[in-house]
Protein backbone atom coordinates (compact mmCIF):
# COMPACT_ATOMS: atom_id res chain seq x y z
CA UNK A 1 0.00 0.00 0.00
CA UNK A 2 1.52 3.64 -0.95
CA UNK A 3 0.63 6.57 1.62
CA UNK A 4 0.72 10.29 1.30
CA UNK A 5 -0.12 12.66 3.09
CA UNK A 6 -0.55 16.56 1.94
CA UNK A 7 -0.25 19.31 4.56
CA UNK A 8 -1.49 22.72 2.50
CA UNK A 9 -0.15 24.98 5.17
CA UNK A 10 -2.15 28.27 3.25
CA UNK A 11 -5.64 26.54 4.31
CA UNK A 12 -4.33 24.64 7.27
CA UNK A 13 -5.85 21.44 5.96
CA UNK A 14 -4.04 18.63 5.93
CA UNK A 15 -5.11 15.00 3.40
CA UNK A 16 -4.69 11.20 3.74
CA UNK A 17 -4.10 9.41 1.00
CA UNK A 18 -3.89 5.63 1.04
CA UNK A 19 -3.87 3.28 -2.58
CA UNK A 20 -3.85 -0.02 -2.88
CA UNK A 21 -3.98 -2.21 -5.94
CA UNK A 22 -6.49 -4.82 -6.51
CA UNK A 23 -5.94 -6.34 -9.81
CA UNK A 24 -6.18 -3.46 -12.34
CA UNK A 25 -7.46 -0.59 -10.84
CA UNK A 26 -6.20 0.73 -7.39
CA UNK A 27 -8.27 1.62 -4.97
CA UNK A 28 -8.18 5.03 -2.95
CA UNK A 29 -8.69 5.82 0.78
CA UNK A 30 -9.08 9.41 1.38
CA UNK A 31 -9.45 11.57 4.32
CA UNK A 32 -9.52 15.15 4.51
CA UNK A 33 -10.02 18.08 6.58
CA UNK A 34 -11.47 20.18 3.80
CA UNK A 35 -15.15 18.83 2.72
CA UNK A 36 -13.94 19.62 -0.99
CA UNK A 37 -11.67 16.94 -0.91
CA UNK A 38 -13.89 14.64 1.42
CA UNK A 39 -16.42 15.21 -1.68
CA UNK A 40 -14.06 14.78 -4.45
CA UNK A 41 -12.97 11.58 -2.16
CA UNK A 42 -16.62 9.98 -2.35
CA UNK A 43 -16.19 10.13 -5.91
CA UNK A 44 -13.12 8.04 -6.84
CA UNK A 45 -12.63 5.13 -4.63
CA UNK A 46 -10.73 3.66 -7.35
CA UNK A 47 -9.24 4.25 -10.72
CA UNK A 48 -6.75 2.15 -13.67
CA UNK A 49 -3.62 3.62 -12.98
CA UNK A 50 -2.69 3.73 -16.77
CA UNK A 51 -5.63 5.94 -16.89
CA UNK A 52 -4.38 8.76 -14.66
CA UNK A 53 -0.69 8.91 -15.58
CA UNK A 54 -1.36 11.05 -18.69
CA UNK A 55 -3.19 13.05 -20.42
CA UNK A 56 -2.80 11.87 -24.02
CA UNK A 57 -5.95 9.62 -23.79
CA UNK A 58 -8.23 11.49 -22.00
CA UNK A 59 -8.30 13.56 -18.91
CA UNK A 60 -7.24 11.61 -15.81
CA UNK A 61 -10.39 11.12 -13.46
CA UNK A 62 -8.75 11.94 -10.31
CA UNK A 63 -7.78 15.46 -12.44
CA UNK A 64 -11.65 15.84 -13.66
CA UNK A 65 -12.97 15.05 -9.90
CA UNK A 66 -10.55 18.09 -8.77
CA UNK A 67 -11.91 20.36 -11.05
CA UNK A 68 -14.96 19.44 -10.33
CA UNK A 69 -14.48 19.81 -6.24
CA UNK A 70 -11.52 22.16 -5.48
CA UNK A 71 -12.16 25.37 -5.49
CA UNK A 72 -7.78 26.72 -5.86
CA UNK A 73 -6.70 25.50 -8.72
CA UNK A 74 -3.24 25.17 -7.12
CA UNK A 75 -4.02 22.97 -4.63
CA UNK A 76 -1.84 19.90 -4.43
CA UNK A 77 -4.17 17.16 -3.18
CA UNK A 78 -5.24 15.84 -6.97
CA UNK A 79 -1.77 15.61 -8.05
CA UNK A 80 -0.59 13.78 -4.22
CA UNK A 81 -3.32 11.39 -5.00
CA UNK A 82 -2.10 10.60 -8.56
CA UNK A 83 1.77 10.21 -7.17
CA UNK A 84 0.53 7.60 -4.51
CA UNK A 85 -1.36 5.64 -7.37
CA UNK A 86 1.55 5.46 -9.68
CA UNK A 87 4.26 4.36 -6.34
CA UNK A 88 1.58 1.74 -5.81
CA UNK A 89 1.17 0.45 -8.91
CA UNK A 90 5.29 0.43 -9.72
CA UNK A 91 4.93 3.05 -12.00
CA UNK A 92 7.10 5.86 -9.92
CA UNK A 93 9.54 5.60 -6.83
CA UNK A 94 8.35 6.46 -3.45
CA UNK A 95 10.17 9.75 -3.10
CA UNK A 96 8.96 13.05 -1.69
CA UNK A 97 7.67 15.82 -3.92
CA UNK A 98 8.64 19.41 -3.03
CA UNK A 99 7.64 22.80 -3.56
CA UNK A 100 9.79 25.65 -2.16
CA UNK A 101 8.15 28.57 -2.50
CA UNK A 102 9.94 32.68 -1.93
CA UNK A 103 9.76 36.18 -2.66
């Protein structure tokens, strides 16, 4: 099982993300302090990894359910989610993503 967890320190909330494969499609455990995620949660329980790794086919799900839910388009829950599907699924390392932001 691949974890993740996403602290977005500019709204304070902080995101669970657990995936574990189950033949083809992995399924998602998500828990959230913000009800936008905790709704775009109740949407995708699971997904085909090969689905959400690009956008050449079509949009990724977990991408569409974010648009659909999130209200800041910068928000870096959709993208932790998709990082913990491809780790569990072998299609990316476990490492860290990180964003160091100045002025």
């Amino acid at each position: 099982m691949a974890k993740a967890e996403v602290m977005a320190v500019n709204c304070g909330c902080t995101t669970q993300i657990e995936a574990r494969m189950n033949g083809n499609t992995c399924e998602l455990h998500i828990s959230s302090d913000c009800k936008a995620i905790e709704r775009m949660a109740a949407e995708i329980t699971e997904v085909n990894p090969y689905n959400e790794i690009s956008f050449k086919r079509t949009m990724p799900i977990i991408h569409e359910t974010g648009v659909k839910h999130c209200t800041h388009a910068a928000c870096p829950v959709p993208v932790s989610i998709i990082k913990a599907v491809e780790v569990e699924a072998g299609l990316a390392l476990p490492t860290d993503v990180v964003i160091k932001l100045s002025k």
